[in-house]
N, C-alpha and C. Protein backbone atom coordinates (compact mmCIF):
# COMPACT_ATOMS: atom_id res chain seq x y z
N UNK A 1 -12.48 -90.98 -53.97
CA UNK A 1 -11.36 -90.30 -54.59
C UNK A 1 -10.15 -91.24 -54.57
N UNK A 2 -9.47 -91.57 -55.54
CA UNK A 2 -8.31 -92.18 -56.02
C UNK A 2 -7.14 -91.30 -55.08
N UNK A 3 -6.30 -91.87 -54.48
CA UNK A 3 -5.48 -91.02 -53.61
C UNK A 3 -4.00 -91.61 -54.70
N UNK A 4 -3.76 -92.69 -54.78
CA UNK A 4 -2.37 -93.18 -55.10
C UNK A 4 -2.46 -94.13 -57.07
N UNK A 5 -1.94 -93.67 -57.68
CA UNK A 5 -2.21 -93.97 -59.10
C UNK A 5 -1.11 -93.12 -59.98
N UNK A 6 -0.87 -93.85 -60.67
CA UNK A 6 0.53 -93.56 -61.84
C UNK A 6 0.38 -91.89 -62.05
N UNK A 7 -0.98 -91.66 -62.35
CA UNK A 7 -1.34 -90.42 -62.89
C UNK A 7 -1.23 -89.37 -61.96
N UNK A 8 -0.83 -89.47 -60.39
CA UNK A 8 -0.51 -88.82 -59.87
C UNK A 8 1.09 -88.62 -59.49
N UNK A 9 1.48 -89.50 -59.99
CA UNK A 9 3.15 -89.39 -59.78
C UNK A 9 4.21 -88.62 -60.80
N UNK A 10 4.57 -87.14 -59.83
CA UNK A 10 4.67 -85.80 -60.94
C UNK A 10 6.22 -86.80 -61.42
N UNK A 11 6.76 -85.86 -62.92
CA UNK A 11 8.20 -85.86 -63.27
C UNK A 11 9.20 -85.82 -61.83
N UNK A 12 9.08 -85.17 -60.90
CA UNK A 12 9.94 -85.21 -59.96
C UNK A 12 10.33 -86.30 -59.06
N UNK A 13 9.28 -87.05 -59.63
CA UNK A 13 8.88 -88.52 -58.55
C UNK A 13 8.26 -87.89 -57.45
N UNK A 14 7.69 -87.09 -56.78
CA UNK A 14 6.43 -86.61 -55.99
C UNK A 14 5.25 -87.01 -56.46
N UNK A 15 4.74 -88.25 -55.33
CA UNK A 15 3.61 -88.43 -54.94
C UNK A 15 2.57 -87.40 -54.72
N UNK A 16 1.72 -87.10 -55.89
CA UNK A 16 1.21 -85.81 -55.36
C UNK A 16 -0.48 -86.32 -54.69
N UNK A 17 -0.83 -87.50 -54.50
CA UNK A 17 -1.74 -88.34 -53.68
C UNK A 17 -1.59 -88.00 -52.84
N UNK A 18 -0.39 -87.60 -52.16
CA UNK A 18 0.20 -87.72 -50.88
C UNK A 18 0.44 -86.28 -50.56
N UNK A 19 0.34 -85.53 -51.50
CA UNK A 19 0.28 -83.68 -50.64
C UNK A 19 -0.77 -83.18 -50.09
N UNK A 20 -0.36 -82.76 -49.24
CA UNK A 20 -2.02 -81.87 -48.23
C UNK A 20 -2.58 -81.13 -49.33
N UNK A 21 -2.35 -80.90 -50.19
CA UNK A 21 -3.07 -79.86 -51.38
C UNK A 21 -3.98 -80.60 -52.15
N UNK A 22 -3.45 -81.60 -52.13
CA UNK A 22 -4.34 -82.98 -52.90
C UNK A 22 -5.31 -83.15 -51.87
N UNK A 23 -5.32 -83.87 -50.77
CA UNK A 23 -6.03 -84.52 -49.93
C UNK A 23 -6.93 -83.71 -49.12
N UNK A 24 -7.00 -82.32 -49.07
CA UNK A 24 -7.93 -81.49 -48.49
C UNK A 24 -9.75 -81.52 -49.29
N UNK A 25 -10.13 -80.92 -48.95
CA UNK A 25 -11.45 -81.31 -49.54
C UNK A 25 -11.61 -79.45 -50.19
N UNK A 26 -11.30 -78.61 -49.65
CA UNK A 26 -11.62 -77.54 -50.33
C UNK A 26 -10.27 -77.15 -51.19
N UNK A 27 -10.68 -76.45 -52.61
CA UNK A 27 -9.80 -76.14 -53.28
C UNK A 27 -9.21 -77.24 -53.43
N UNK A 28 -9.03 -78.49 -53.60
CA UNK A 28 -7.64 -79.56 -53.88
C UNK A 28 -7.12 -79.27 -55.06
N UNK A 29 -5.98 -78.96 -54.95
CA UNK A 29 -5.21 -79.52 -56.07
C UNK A 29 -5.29 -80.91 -56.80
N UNK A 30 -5.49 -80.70 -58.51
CA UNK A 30 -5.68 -82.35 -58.58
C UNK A 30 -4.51 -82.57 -59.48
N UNK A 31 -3.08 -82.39 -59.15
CA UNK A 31 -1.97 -82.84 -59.14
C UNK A 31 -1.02 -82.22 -60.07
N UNK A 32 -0.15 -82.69 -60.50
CA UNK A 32 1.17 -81.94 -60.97
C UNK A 32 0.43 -82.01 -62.78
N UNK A 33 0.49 -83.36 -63.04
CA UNK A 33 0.38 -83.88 -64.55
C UNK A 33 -1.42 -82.87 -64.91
N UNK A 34 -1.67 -82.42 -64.64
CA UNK A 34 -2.89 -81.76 -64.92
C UNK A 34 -2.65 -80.62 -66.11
N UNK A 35 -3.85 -80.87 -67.08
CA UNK A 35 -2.97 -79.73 -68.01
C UNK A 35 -4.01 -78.16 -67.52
N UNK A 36 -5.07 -78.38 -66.57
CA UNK A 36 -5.49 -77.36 -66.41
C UNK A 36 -4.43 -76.47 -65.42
N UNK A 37 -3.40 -75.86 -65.49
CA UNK A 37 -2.80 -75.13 -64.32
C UNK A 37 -3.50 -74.25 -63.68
N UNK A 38 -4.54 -73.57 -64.35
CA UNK A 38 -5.37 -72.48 -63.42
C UNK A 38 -5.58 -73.28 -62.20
N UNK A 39 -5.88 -75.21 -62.22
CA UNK A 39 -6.02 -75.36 -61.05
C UNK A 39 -5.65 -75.40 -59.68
N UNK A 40 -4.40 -75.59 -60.66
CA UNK A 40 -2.73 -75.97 -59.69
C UNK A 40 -2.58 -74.69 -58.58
N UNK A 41 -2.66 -75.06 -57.44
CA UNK A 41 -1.61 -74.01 -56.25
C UNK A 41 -0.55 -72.84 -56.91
N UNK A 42 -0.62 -71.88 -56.96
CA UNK A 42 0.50 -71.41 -57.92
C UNK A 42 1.78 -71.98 -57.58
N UNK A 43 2.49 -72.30 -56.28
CA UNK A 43 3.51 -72.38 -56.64
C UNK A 43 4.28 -74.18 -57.42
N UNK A 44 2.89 -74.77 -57.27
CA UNK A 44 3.26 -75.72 -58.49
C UNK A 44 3.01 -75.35 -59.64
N UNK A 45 2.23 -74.20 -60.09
CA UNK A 45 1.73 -73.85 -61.59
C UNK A 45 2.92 -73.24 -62.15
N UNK A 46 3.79 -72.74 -61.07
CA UNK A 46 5.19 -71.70 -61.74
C UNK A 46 5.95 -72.80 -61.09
N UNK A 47 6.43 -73.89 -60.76
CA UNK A 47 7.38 -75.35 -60.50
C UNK A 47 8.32 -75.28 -61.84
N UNK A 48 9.45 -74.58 -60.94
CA UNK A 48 10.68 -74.85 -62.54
C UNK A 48 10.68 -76.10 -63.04
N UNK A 49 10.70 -77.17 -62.00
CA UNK A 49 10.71 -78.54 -62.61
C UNK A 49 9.78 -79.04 -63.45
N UNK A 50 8.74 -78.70 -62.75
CA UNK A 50 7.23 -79.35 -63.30
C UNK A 50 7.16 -78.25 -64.59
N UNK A 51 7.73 -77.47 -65.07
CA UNK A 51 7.62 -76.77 -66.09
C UNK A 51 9.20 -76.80 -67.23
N UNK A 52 9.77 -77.79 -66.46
CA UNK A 52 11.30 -77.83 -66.97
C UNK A 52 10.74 -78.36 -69.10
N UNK A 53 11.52 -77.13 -70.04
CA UNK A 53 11.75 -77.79 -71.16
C UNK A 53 12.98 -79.01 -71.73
N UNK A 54 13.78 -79.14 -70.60
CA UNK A 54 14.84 -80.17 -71.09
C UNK A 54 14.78 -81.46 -70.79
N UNK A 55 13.65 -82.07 -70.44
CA UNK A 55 13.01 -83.21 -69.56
C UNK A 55 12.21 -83.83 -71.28
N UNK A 56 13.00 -85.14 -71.09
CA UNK A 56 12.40 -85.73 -72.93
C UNK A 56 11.28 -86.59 -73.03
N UNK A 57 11.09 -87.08 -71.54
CA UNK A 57 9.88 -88.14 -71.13
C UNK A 57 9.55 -87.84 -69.81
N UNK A 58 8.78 -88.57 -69.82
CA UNK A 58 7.63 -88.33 -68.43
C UNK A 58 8.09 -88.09 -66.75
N UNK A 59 9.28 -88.35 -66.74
CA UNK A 59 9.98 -87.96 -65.46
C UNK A 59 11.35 -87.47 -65.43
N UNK A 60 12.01 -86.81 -64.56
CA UNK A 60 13.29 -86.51 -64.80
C UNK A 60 14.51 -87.09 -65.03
N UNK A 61 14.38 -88.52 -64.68
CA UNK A 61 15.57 -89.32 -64.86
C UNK A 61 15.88 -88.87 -66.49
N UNK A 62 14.63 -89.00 -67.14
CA UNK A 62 15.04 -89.08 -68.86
C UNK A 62 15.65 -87.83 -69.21
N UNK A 63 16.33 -86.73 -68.09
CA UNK A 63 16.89 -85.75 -68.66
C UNK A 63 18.53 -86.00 -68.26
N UNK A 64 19.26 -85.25 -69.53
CA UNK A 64 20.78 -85.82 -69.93
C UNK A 64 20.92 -84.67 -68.90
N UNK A 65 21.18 -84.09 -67.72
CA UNK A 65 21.04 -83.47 -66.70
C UNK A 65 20.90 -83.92 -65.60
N UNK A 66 20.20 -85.27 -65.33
CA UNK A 66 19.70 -85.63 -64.21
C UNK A 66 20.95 -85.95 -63.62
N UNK A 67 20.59 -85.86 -62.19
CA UNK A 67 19.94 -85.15 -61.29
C UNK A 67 20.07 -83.23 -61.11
N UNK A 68 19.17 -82.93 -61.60
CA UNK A 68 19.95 -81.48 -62.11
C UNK A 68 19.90 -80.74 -60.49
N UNK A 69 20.70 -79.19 -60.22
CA UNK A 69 20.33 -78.86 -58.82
C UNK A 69 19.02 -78.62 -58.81
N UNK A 70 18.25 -78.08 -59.15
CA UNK A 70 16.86 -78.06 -58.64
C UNK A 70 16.25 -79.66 -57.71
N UNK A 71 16.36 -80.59 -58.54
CA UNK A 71 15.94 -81.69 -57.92
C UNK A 71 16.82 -82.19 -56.93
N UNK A 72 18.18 -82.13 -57.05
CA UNK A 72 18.44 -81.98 -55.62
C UNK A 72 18.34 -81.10 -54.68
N UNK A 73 18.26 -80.04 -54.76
CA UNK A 73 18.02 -79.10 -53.50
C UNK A 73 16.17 -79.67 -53.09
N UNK A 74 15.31 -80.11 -54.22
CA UNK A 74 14.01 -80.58 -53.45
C UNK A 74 14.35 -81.52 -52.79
N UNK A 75 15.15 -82.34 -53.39
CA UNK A 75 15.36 -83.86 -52.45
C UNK A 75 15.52 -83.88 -51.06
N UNK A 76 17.04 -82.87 -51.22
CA UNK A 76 17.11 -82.95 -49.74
C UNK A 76 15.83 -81.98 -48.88
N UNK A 77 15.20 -81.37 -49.39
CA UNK A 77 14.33 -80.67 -48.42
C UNK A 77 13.15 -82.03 -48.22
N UNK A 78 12.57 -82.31 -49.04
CA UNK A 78 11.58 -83.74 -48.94
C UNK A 78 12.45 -84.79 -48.11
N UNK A 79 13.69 -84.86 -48.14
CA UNK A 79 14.38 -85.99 -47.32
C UNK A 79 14.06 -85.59 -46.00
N UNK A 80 14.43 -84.45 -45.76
CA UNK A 80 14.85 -83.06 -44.28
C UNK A 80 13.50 -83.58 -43.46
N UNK A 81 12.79 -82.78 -44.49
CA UNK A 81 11.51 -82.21 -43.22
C UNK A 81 10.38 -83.36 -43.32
N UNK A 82 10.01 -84.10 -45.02
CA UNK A 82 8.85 -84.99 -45.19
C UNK A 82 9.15 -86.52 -44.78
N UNK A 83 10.27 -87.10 -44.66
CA UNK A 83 10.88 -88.49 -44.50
C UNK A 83 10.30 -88.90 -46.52
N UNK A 84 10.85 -88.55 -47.27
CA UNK A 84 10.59 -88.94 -48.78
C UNK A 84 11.62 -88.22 -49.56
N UNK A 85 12.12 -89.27 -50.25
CA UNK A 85 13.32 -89.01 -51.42
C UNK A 85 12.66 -88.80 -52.76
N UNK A 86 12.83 -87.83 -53.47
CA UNK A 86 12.51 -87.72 -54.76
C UNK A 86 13.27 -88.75 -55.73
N UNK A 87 14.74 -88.68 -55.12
CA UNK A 87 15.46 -89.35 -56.34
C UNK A 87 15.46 -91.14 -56.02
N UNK A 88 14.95 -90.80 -54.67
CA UNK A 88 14.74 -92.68 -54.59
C UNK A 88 13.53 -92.83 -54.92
N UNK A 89 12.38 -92.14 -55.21
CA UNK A 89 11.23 -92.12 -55.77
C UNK A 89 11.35 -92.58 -57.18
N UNK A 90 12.13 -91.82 -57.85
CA UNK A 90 12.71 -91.97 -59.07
C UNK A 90 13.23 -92.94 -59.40
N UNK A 91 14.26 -93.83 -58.82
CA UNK A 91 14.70 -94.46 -58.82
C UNK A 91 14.15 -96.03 -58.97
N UNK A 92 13.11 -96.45 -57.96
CA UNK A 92 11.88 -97.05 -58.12
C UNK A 92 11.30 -97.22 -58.95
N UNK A 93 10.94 -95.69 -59.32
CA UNK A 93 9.78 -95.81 -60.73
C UNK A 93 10.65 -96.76 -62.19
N UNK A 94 12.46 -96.20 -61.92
CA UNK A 94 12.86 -96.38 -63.67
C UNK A 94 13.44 -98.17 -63.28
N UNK A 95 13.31 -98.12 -61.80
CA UNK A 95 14.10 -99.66 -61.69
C UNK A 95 12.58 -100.99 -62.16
N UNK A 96 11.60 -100.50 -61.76
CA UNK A 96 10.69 -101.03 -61.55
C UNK A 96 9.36 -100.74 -61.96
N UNK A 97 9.34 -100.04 -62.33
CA UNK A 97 8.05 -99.08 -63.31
C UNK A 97 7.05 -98.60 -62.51
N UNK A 98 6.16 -97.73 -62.95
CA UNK A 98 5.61 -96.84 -61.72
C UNK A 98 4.35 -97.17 -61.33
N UNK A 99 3.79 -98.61 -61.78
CA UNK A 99 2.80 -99.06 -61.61
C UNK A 99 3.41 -100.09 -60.00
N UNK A 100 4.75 -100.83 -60.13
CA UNK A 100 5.11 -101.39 -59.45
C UNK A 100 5.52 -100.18 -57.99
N UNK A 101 5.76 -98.75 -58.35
CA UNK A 101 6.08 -98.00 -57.73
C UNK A 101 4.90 -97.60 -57.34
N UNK A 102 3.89 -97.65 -57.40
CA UNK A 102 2.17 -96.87 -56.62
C UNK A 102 1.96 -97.80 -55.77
N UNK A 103 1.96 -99.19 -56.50
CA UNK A 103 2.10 -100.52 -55.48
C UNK A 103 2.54 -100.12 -54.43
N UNK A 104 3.63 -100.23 -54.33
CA UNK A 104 4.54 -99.95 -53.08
C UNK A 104 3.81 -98.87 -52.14
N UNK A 105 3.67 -98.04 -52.74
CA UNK A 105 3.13 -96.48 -51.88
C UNK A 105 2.12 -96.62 -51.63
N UNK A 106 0.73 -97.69 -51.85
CA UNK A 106 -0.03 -98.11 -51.81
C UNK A 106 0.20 -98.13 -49.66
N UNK A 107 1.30 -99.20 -49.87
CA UNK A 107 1.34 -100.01 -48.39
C UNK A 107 2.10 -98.98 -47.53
N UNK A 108 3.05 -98.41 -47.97
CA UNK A 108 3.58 -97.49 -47.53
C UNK A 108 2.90 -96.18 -46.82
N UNK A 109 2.47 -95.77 -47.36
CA UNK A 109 1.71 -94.37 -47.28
C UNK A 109 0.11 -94.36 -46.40
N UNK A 110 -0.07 -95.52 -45.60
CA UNK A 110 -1.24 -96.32 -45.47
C UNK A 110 -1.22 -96.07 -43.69
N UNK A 111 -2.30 -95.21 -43.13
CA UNK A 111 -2.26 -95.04 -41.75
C UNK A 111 -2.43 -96.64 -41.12
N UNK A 112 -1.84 -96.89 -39.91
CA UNK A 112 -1.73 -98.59 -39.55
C UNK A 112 -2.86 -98.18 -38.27
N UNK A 113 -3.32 -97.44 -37.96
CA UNK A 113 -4.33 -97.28 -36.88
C UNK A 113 -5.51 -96.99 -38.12
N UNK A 114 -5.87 -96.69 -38.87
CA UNK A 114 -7.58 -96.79 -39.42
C UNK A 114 -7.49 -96.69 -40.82
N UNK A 115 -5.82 -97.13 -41.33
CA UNK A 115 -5.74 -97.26 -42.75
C UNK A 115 -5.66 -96.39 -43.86
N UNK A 116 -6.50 -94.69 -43.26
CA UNK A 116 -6.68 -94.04 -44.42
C UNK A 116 -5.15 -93.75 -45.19
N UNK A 117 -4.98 -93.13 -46.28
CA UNK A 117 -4.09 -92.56 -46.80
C UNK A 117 -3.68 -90.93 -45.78
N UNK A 118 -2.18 -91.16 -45.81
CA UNK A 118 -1.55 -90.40 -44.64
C UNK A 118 -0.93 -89.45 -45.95
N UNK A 119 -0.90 -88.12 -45.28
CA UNK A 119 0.03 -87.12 -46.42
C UNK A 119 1.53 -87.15 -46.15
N UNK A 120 2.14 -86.85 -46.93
CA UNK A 120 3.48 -86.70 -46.91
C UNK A 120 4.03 -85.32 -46.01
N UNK A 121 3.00 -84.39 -45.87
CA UNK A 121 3.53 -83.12 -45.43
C UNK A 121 3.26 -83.06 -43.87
N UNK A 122 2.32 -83.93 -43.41
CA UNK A 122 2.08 -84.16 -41.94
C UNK A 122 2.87 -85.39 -41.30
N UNK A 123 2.82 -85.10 -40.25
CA UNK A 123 3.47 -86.11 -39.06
C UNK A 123 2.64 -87.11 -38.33
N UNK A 124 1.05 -86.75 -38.53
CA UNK A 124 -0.04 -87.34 -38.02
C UNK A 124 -0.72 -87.72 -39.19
N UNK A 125 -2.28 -89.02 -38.86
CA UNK A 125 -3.10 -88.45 -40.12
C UNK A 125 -4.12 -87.82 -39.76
N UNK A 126 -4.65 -87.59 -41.22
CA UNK A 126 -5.66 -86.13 -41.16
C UNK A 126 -6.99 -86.52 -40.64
N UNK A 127 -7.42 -88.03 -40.75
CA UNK A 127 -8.50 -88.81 -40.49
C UNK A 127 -8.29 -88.98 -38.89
N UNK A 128 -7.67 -89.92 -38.31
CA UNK A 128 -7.51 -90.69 -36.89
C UNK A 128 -6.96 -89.73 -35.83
N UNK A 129 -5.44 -89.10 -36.48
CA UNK A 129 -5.07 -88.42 -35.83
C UNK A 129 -3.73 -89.10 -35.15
N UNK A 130 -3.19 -90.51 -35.34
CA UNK A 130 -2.69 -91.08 -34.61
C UNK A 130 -1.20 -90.53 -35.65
N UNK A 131 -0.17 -90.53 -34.57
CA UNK A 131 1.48 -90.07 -35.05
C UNK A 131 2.00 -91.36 -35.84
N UNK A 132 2.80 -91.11 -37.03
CA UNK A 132 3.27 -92.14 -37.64
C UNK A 132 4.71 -91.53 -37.40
């Protein structure tokens, strides 16, 4: 399974490789950009953002709005509790493009005790177990 790839990186700049909803083995979510929503978790299937009509391209920067409150009030909660910025996510992707931005999250997001891919919503990983 592909954990980290352009095609998982929603409009919000959320890594969705990196959500426990993704990375579980039962039921996974297989990410934001999916046009099946029946698959989606509901509360990404009803995601004001991920469903925003004023968004003109593929992520939110391209809206004459940005940073609108919705994406900041996620930010700071992803800043708060996950250690991950949406809008520096964002930021990345439009400075550097989001191929250069998976790169990155590639090394980033990478358990240093047995390597697997670590989620964004845990404090441990789901494989080793060891605290990052």
């Amino acid at each position: 399974m592909t954990h980290l790839s352009s095609d998982l990186i929603a409009s919000c700049g959320m890594n969705c490789g990196l959500c426990i909803a993704y990375l579980r083995e039962k039921n996974q979510c297989p990410g934001c950009r999916t046009e099946d929503a029946a698959r989606l978790p509901r509360y990404c299937a009803e995601c004001r953002i991920r469903n925003c009509e004023d968004r003109t391209g593929d992520y939110c920067y391209d809206c004459a709005g940005y940073p609108c409150p919705r994406l900041k009030r996620l930010d700071k909660r992803y800043t708060t509790k996950y250690r991950m910025s949406m809008l520096e996510n964002l930021r990345e992707i439009r400075e550097r493009g989001v191929a250069a931005f998976v790169e990155q999250e590639e090394v980033r997001w990478r358990c240093p005790q047995c390597g697997s891919i670590l989620s964004v919503h845990r404090d441990r990983c789901p494989h080793c177990g060891q605290a990052w």
